[in-house]
PDB file of N, CA and C in Angstrom:
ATOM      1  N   UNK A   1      40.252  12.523   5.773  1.00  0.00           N
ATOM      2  CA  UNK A   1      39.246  12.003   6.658  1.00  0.00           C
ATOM      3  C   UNK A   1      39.390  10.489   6.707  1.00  0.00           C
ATOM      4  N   UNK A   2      39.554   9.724   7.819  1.00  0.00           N
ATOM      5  CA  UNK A   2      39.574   8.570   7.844  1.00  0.00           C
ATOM      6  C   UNK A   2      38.135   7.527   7.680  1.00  0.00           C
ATOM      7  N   UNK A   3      38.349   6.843   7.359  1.00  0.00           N
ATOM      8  CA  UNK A   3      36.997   5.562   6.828  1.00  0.00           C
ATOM      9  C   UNK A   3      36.035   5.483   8.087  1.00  0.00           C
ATOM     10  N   UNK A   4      35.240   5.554   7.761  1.00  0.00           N
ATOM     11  CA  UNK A   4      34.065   5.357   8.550  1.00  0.00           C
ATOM     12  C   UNK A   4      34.603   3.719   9.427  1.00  0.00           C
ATOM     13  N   UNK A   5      34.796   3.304  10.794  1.00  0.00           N
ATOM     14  CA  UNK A   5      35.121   1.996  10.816  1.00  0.00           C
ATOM     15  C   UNK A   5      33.898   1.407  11.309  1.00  0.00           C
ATOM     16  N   UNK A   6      32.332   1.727  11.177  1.00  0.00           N
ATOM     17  CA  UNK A   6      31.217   0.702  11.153  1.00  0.00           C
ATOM     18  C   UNK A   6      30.877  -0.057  10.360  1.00  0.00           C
ATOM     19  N   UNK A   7      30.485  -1.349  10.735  1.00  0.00           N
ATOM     20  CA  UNK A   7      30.377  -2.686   9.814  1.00  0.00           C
ATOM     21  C   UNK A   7      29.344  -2.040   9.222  1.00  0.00           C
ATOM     22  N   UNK A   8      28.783  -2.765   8.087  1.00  0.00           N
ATOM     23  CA  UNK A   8      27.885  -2.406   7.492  1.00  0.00           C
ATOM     24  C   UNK A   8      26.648  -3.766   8.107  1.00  0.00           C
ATOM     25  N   UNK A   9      25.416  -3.372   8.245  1.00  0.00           N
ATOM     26  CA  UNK A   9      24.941  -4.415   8.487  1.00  0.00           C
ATOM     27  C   UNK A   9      24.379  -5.084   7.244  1.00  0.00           C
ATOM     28  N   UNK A  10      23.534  -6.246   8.181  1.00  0.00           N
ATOM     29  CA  UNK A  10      23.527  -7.397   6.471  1.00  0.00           C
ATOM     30  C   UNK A  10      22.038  -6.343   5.833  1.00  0.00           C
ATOM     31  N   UNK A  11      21.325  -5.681   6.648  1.00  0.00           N
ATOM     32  CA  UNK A  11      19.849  -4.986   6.062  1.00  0.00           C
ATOM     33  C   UNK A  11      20.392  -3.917   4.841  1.00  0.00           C
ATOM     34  N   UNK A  12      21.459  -3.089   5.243  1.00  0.00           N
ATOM     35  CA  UNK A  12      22.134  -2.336   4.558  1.00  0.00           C
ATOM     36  C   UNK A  12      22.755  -2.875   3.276  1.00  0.00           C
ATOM     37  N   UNK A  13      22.785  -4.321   3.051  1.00  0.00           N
ATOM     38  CA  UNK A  13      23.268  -4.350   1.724  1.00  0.00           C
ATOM     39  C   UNK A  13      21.968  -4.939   0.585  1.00  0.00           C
ATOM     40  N   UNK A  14      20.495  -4.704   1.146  1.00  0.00           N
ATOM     41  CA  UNK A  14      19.273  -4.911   0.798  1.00  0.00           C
ATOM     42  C   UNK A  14      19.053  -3.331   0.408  1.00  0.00           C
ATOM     43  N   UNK A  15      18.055  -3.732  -1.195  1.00  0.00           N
ATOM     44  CA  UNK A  15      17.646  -1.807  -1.279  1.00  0.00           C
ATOM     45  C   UNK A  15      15.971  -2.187  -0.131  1.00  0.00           C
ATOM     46  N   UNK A  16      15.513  -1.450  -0.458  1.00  0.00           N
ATOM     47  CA  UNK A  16      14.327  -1.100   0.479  1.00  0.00           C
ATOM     48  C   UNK A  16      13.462  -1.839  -0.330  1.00  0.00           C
ATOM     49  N   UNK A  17      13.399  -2.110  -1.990  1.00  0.00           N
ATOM     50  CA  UNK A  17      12.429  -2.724  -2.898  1.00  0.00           C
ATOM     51  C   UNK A  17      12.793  -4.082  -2.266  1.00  0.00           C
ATOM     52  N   UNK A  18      14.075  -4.572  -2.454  1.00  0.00           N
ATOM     53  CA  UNK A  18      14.094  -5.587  -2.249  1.00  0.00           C
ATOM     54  C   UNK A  18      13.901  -6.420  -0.883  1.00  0.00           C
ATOM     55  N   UNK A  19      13.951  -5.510   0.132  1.00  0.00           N
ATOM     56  CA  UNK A  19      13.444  -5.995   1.220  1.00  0.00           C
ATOM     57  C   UNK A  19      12.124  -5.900   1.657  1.00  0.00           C
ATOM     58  N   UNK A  20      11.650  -5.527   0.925  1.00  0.00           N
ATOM     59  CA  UNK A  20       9.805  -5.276   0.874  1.00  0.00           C
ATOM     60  C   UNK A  20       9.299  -6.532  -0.071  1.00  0.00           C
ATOM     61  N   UNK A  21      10.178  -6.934  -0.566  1.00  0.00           N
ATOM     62  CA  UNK A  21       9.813  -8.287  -1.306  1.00  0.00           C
ATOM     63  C   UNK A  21      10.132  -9.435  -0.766  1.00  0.00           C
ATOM     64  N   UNK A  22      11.111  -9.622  -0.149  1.00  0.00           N
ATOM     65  CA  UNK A  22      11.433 -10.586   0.670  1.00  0.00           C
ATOM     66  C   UNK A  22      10.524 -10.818   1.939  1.00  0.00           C
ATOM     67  N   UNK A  23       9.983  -9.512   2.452  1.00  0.00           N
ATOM     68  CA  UNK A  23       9.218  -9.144   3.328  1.00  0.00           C
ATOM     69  C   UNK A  23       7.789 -10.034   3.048  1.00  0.00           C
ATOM     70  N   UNK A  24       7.076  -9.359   2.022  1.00  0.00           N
ATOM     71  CA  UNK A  24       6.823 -10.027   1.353  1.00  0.00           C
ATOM     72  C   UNK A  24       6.305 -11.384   0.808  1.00  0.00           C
ATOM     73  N   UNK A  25       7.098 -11.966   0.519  1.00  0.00           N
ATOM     74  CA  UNK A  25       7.402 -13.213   0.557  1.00  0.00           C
ATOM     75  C   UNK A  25       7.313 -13.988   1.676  1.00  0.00           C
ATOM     76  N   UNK A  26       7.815 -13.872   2.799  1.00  0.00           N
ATOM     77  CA  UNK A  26       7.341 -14.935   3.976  1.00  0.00           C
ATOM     78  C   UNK A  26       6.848 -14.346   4.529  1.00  0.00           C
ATOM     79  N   UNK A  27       5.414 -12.930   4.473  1.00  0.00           N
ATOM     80  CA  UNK A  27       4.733 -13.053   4.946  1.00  0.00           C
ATOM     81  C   UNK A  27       3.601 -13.943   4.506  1.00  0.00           C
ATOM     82  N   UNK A  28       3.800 -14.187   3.353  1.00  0.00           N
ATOM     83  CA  UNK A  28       2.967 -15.299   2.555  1.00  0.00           C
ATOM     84  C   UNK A  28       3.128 -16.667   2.878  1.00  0.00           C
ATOM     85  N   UNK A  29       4.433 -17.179   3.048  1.00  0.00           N
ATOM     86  CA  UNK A  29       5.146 -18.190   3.236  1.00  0.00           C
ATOM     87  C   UNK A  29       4.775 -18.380   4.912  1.00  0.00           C
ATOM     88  N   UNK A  30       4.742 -17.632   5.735  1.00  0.00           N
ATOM     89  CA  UNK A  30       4.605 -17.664   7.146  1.00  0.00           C
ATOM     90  C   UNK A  30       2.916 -18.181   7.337  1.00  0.00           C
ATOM     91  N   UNK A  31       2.324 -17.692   6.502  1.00  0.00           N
ATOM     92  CA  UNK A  31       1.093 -17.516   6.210  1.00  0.00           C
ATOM     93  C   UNK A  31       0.206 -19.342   6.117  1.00  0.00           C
ATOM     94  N   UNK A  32       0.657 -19.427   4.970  1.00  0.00           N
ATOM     95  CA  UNK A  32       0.678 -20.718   4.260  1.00  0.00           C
ATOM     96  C   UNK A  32       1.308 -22.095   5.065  1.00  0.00           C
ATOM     97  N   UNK A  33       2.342 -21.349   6.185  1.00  0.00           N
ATOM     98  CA  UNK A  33       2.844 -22.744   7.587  1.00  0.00           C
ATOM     99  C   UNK A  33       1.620 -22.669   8.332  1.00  0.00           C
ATOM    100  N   UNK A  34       0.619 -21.382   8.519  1.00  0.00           N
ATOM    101  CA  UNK A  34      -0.298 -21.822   9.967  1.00  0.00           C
ATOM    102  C   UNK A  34      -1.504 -22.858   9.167  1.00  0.00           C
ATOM    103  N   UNK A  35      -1.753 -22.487   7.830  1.00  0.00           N
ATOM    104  CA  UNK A  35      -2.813 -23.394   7.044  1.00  0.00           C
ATOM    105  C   UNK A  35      -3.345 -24.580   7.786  1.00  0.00           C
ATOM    106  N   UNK A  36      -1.935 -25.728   7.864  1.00  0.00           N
ATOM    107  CA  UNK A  36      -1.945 -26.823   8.349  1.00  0.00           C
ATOM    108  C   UNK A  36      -2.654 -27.048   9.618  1.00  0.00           C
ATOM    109  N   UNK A  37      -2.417 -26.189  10.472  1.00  0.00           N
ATOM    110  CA  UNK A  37      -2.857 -25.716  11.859  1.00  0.00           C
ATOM    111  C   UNK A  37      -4.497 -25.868  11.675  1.00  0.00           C
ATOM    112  N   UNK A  38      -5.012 -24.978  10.644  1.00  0.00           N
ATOM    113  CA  UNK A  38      -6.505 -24.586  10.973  1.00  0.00           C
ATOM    114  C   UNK A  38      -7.178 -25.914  10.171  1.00  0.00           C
ATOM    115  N   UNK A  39      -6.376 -26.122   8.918  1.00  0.00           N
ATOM    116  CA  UNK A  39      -7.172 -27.043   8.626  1.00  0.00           C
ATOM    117  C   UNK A  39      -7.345 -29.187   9.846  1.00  0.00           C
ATOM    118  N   UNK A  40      -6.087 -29.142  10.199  1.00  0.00           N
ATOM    119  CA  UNK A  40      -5.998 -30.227  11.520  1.00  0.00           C
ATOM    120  C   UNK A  40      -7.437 -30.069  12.306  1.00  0.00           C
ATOM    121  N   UNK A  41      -7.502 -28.052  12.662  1.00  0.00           N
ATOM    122  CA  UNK A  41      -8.721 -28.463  13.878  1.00  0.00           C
ATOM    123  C   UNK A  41      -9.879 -28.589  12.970  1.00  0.00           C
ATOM    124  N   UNK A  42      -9.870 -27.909  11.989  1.00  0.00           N
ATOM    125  CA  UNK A  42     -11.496 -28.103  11.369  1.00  0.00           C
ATOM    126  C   UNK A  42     -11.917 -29.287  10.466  1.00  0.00           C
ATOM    127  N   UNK A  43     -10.950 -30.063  10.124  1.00  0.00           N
ATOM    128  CA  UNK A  43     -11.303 -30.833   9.260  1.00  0.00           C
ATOM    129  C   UNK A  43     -10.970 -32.391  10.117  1.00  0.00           C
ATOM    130  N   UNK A  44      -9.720 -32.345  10.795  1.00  0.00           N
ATOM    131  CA  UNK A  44      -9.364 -33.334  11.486  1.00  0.00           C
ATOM    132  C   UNK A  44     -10.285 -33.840  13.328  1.00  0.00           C
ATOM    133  N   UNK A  45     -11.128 -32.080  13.297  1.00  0.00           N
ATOM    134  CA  UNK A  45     -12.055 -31.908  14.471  1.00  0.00           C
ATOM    135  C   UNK A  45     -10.874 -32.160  15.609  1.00  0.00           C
ATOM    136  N   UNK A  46      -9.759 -32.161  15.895  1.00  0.00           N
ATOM    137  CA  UNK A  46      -8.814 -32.088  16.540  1.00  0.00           C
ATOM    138  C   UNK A  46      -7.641 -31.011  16.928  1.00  0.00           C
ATOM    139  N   UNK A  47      -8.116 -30.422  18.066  1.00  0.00           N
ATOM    140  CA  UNK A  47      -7.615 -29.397  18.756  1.00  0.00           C
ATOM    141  C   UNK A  47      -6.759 -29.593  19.727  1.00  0.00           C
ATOM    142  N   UNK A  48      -6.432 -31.004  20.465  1.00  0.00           N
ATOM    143  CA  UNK A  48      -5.522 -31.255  21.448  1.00  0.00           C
ATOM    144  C   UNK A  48      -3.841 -30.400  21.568  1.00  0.00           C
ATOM    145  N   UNK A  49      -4.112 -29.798  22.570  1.00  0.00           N
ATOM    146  CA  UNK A  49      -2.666 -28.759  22.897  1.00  0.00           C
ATOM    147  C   UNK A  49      -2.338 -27.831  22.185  1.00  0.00           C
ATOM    148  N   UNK A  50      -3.958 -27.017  21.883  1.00  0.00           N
ATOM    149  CA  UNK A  50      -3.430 -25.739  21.129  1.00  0.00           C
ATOM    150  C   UNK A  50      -4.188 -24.522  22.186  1.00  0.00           C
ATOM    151  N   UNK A  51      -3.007 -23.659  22.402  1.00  0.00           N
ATOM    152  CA  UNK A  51      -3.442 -22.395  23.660  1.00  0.00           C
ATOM    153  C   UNK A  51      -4.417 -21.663  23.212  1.00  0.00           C
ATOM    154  N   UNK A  52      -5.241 -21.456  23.589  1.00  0.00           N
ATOM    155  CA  UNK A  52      -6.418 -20.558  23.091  1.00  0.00           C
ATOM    156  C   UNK A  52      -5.994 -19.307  23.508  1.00  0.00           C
ATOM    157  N   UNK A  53      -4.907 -18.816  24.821  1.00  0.00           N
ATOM    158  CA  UNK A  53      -4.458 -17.840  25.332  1.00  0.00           C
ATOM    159  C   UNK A  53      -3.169 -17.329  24.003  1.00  0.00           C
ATOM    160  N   UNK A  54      -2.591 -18.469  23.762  1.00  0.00           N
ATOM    161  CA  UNK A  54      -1.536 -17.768  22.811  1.00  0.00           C
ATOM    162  C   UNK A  54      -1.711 -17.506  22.284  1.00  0.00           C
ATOM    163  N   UNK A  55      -2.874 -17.942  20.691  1.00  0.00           N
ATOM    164  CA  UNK A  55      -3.153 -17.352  19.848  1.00  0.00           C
ATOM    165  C   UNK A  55      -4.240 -16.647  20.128  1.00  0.00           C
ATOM    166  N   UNK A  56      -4.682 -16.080  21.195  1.00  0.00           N
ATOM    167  CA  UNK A  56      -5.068 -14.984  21.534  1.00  0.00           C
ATOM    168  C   UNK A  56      -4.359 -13.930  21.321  1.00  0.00           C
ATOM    169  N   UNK A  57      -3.194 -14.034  21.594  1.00  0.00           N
ATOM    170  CA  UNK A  57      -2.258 -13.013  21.790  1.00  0.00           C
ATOM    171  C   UNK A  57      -1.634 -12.740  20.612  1.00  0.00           C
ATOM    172  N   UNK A  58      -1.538 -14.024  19.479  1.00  0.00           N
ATOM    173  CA  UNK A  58      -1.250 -13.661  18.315  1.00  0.00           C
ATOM    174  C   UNK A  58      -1.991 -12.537  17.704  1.00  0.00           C
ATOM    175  N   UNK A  59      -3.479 -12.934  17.981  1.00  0.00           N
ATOM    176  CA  UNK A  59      -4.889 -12.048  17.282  1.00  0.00           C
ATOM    177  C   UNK A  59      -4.535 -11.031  17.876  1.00  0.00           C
ATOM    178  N   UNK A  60      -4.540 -10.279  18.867  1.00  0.00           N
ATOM    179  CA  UNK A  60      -4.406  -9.177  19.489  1.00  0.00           C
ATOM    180  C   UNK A  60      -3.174  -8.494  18.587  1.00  0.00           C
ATOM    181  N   UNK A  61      -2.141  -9.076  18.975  1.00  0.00           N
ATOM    182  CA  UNK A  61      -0.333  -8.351  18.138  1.00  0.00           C
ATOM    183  C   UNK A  61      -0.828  -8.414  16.388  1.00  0.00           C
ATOM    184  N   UNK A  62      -1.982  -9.207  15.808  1.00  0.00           N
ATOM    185  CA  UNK A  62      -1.921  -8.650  14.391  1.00  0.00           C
ATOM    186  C   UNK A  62      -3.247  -7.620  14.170  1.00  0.00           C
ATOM    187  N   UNK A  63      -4.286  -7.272  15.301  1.00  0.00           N
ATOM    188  CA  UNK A  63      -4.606  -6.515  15.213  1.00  0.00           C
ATOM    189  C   UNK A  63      -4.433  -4.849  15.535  1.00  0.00           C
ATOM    190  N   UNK A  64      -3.543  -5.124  16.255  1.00  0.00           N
ATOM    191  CA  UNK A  64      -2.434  -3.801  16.315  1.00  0.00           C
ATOM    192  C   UNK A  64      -1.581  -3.713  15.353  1.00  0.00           C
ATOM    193  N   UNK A  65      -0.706  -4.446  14.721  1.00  0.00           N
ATOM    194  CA  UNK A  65       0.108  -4.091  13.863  1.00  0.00           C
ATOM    195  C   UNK A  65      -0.595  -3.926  12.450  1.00  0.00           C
ATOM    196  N   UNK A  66      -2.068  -4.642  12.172  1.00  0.00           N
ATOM    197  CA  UNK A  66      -3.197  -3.964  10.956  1.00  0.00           C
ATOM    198  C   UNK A  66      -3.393  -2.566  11.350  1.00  0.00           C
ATOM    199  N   UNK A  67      -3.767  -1.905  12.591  1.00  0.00           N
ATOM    200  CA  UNK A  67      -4.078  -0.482  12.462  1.00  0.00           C
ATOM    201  C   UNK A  67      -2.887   0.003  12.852  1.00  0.00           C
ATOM    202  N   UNK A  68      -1.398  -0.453  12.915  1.00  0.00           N
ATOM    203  CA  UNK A  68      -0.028   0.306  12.737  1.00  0.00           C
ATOM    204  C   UNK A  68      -0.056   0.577  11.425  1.00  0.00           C
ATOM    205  N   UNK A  69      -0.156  -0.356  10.380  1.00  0.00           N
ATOM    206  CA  UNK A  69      -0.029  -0.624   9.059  1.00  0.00           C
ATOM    207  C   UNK A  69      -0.774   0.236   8.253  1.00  0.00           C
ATOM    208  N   UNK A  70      -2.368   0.261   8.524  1.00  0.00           N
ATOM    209  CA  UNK A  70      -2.927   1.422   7.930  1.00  0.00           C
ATOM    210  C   UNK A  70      -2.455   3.165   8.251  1.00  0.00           C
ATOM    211  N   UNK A  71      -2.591   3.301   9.890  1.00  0.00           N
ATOM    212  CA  UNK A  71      -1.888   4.536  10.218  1.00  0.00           C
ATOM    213  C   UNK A  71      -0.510   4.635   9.272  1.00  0.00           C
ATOM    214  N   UNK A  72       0.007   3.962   9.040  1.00  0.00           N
ATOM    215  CA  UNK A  72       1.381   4.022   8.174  1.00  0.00           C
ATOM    216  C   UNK A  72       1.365   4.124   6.545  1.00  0.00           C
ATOM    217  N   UNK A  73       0.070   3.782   6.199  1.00  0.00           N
ATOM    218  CA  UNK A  73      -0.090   3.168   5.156  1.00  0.00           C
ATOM    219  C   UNK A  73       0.684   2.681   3.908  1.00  0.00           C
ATOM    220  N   UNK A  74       1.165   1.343   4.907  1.00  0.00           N
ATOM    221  CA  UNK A  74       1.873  -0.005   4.638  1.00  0.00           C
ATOM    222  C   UNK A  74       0.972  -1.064   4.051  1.00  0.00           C
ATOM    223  N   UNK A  75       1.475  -0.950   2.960  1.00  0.00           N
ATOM    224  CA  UNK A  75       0.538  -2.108   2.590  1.00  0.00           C
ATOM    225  C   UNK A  75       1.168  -3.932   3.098  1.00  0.00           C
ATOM    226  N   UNK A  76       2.613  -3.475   3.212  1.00  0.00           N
ATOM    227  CA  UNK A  76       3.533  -4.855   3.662  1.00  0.00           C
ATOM    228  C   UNK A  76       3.014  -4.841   4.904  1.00  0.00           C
ATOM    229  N   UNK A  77       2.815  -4.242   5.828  1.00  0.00           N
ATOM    230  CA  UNK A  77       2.228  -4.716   7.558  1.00  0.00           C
ATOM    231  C   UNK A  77       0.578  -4.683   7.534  1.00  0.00           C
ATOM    232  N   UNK A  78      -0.176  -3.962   6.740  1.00  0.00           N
ATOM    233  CA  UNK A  78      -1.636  -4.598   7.089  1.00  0.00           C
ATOM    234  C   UNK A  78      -2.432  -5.927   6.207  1.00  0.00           C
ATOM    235  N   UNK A  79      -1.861  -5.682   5.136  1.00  0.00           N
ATOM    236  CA  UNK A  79      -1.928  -6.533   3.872  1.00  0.00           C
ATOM    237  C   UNK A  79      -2.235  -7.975   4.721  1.00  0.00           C
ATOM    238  N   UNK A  80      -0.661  -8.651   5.034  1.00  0.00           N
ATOM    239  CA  UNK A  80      -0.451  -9.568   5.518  1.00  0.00           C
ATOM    240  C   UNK A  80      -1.682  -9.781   7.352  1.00  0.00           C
ATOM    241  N   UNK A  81      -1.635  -8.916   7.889  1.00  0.00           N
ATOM    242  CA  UNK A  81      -2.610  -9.102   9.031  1.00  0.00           C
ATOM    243  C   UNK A  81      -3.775  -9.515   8.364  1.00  0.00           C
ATOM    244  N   UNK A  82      -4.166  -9.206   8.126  1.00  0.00           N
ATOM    245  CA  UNK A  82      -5.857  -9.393   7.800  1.00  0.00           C
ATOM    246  C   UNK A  82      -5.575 -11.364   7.278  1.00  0.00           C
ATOM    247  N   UNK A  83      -4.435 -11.625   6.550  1.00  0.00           N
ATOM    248  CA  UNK A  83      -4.745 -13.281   6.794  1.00  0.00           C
ATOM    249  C   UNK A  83      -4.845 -13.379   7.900  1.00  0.00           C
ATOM    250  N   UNK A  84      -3.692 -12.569   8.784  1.00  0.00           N
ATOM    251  CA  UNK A  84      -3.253 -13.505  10.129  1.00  0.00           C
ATOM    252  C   UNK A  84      -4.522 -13.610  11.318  1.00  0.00           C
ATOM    253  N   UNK A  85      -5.613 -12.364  11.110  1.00  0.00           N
ATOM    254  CA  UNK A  85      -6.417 -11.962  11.814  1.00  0.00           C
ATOM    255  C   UNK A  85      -7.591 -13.349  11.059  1.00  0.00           C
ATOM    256  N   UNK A  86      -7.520 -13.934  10.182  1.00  0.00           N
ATOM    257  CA  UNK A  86      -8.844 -14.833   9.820  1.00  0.00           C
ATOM    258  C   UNK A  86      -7.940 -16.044  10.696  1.00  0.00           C
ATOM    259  N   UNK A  87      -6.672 -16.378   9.781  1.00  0.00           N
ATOM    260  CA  UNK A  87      -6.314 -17.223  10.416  1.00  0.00           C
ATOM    261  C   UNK A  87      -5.691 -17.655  12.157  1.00  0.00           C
ATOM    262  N   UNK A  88      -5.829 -16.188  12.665  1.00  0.00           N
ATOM    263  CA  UNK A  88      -5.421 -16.682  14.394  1.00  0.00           C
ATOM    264  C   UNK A  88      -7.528 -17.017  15.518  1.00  0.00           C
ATOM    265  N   UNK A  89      -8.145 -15.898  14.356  1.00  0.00           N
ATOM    266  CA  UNK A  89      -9.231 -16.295  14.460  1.00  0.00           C
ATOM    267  C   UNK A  89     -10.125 -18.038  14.619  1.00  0.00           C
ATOM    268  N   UNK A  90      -9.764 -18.345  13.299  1.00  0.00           N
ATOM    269  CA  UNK A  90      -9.812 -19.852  12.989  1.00  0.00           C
ATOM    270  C   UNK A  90      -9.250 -20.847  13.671  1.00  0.00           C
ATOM    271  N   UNK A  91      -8.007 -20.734  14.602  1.00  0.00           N
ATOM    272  CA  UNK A  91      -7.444 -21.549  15.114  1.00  0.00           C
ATOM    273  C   UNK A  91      -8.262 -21.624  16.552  1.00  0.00           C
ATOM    274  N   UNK A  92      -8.802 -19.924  17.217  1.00  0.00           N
ATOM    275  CA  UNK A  92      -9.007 -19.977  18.210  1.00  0.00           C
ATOM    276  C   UNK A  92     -10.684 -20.169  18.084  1.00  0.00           C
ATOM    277  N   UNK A  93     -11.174 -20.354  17.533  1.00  0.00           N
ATOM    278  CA  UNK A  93     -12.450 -20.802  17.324  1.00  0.00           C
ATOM    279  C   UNK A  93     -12.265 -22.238  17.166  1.00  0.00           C
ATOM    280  N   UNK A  94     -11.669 -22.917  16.524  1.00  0.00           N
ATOM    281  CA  UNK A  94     -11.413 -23.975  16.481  1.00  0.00           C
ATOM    282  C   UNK A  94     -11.112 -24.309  18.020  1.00  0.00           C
ATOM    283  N   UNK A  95     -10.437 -24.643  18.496  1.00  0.00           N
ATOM    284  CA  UNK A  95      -9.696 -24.902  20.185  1.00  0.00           C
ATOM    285  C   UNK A  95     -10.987 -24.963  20.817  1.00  0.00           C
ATOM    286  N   UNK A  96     -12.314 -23.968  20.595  1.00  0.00           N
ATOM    287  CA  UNK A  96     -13.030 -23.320  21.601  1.00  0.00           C
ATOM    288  C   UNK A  96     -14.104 -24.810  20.981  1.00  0.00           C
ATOM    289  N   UNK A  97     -14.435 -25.112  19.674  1.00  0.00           N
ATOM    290  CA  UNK A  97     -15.054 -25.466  19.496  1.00  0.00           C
ATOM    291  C   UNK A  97     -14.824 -27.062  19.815  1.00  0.00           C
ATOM    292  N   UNK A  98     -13.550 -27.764  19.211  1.00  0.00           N
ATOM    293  CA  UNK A  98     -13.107 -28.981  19.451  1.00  0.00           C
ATOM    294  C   UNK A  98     -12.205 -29.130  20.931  1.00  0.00           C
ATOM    295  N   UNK A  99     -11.595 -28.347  21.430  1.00  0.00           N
ATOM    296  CA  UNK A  99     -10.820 -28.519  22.158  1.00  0.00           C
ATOM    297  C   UNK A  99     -11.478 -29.041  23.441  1.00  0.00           C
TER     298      UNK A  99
END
């Protein structure tokens, strides 16, 4: 039988633990970049050129992917929403309030 000739991809040389940790990991790390964001409008009272429509749309895509996450019950996809849902919250309250 001749060799399989498909590349292997780069996910394939990750076990599943370890990509649930990495996962993981900058969802925390992803997490911890918008910080800056919420604390600017609430503390700095400065909202200039932030879309209230986009991170609308953020809030919306992490409140679907929280009830993907539970239907799945993933703790790596809802876990992480519920920051993203305070924090896309916070930004867009912020905008509404200072902007």
């Amino acid at each position: 039988m001749a060799p399989d000739p498909t590349p292997a991809s780069a996910f394939g040389l990750l076990s599943e633990t370890t990509l649930r940790r990495v996962l993981g990991g900058m969802s925390l790390f992803t997490l911890l970049m918008t910080v800056p964001q919420v604390l600017t409008i609430w503390i700095g009272r400065q909202a200039a050129g932030v879309s209230v429509w986009s991170w609308s749309a953020y809030l919306i895509s992490a409140l679907l992917w929280f009830w993907f996450g539970l239907l799945k019950r993933d703790k790596n996809i809802y876990l992480p929403c519920i920051g993203w849902i305070v924090l896309n919250s916070a930004v867009i309250a912020g905008a509404v309030v200072y902007g």
